[in-house]
Protein backbone atom coordinates (compact mmCIF):
# COMPACT_ATOMS: atom_id res chain seq x y z
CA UNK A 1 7.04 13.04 3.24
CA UNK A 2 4.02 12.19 5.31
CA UNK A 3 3.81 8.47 7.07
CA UNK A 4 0.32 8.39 4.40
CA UNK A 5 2.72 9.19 1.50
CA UNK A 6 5.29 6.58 2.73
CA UNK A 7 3.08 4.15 2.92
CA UNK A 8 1.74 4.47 -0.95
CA UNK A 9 5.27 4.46 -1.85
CA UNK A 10 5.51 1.18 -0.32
CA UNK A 11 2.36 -0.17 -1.36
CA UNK A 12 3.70 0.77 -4.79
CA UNK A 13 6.65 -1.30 -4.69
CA UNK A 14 4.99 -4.07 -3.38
CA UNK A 15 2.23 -3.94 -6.27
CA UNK A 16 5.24 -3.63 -8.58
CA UNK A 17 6.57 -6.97 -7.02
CA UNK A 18 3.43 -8.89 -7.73
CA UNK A 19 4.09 -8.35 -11.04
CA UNK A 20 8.09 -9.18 -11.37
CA UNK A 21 8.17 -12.17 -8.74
CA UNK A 22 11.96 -12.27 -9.73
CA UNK A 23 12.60 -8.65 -8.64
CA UNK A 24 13.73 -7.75 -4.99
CA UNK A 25 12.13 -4.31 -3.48
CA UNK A 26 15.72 -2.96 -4.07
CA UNK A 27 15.50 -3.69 -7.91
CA UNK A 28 12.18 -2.31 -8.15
CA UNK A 29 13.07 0.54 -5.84
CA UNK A 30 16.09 1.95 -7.55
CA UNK A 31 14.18 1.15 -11.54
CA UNK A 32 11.64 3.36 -10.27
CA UNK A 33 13.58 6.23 -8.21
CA UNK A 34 15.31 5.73 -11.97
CA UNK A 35 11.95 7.21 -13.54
CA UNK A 36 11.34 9.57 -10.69
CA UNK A 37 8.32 7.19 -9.89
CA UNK A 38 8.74 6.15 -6.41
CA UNK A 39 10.78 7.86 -3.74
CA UNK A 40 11.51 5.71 -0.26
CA UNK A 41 11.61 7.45 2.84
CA UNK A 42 12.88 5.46 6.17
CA UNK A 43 9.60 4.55 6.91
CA UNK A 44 8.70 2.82 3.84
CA UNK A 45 12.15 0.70 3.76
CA UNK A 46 11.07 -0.63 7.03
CA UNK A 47 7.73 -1.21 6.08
CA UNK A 48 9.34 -3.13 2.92
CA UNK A 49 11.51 -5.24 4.94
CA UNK A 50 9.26 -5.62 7.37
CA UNK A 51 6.74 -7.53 4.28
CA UNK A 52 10.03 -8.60 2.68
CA UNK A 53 11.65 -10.51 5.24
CA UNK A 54 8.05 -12.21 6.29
CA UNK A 55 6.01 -12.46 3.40
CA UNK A 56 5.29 -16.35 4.00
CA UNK A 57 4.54 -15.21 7.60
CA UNK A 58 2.16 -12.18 6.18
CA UNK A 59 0.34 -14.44 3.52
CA UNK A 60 -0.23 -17.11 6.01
CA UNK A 61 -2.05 -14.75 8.05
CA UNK A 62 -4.02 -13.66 5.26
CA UNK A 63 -5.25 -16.64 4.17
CA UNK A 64 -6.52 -17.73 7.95
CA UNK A 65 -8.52 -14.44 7.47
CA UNK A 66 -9.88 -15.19 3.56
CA UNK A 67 -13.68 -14.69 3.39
CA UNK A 68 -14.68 -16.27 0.05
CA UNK A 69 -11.00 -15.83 -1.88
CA UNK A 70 -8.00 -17.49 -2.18
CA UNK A 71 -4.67 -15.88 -2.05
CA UNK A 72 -4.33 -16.35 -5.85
CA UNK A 73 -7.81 -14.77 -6.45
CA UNK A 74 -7.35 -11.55 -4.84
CA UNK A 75 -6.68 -8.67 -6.70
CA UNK A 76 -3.19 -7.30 -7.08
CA UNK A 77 -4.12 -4.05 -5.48
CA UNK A 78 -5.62 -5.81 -2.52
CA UNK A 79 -3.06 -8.27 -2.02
CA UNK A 80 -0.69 -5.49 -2.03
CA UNK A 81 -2.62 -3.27 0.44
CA UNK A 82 -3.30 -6.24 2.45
CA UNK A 83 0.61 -7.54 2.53
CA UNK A 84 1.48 -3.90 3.67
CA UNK A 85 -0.97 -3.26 5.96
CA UNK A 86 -0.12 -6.80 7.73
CA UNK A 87 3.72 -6.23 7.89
CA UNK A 88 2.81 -2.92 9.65
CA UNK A 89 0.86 -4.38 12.35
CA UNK A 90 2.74 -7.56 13.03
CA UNK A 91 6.54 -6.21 12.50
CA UNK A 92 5.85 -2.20 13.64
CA UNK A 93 4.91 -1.82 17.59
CA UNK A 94 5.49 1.83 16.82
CA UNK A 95 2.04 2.12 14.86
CA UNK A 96 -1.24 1.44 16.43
CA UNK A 97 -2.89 -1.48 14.63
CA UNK A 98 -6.04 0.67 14.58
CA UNK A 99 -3.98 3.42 12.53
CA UNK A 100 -2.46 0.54 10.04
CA UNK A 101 -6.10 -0.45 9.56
CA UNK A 102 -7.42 2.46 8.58
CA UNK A 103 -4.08 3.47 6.67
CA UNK A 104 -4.83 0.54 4.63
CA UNK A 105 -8.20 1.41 3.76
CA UNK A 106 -7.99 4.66 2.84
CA UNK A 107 -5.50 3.39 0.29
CA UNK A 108 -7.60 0.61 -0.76
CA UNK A 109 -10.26 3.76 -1.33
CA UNK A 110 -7.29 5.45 -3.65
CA UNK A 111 -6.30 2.85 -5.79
CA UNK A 112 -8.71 0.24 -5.72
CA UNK A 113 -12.55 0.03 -5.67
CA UNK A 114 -14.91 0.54 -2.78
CA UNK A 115 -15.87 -3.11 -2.81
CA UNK A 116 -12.04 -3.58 -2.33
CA UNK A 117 -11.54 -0.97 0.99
CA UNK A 118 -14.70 -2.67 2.62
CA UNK A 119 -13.27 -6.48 2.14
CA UNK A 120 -9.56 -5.31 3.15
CA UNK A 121 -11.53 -3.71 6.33
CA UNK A 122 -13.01 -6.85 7.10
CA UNK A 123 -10.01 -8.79 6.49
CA UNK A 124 -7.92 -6.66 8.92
CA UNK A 125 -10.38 -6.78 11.87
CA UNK A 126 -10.82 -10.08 11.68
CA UNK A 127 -6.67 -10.36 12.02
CA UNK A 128 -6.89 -7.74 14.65
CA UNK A 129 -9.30 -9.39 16.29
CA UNK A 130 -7.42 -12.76 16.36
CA UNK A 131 -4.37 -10.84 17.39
CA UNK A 132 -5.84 -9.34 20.66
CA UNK A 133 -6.84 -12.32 22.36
């Protein structure tokens, strides 16, 4: 499995989440492995703690960077995208934050709309940004 292929599983587990609050990534992990849906590679468990452990640290951050939008008012997919691409670059040093940018796009691009890739791009530099002074 690719890092690109890891990182949609995750992203898929943490769209999952948004919509069972209750469940914990395990839960929702082993339901879907279950199906055959979702299958977590090391990478994507770290990435999933990573947003796990921190998510009041990762929506914080998100919501110093909102344009227009409240955390409530984004869409799932973006939310999702943006929580995963935000673990990455604050919890990973292994991953250049240019690479989790553009990871995070390209997904956005997959499974979202173009209108969404373009706002989670500008969301993301603007934390990058912030981050490198």
């Amino acid at each position: 499995m690719t890092r690109h292929e890891a990182r949609e599983q995750a992203f898929a587990v943490i769209f999952e989440k948004s919509f069972n609050e209750t469940a914990t990534f395990q839960e929702i992990i082993e339901n879907a492995e279950e199906c055959g849906l979702v299958k977590v590679n090391g990478f994507a468990s770290t990435l999933l703690k990573a947003v796990e452990e921190n998510t009041i640290r990762i929506d914080e951050v998100i919501t110093e960077n909102l344009v227009g939008w409240t955390l409530q008012r984004l869409p799932k997919v973006s939310l999702a995208v943006l929580r995963l691409a935000v673990g990455e670059i604050l919890f990973n040093e292994d991953v250049p934050t240019n690479v989790s940018v553009n990871e995070a796009v390209e997904i956005a691009k997959t499974y979202g709309t173009p209108e969404d890739a373009s706002y989670i791009n500008g969301v993301l530099s603007a934390i990058v940004k912030k981050l490198n002074k």
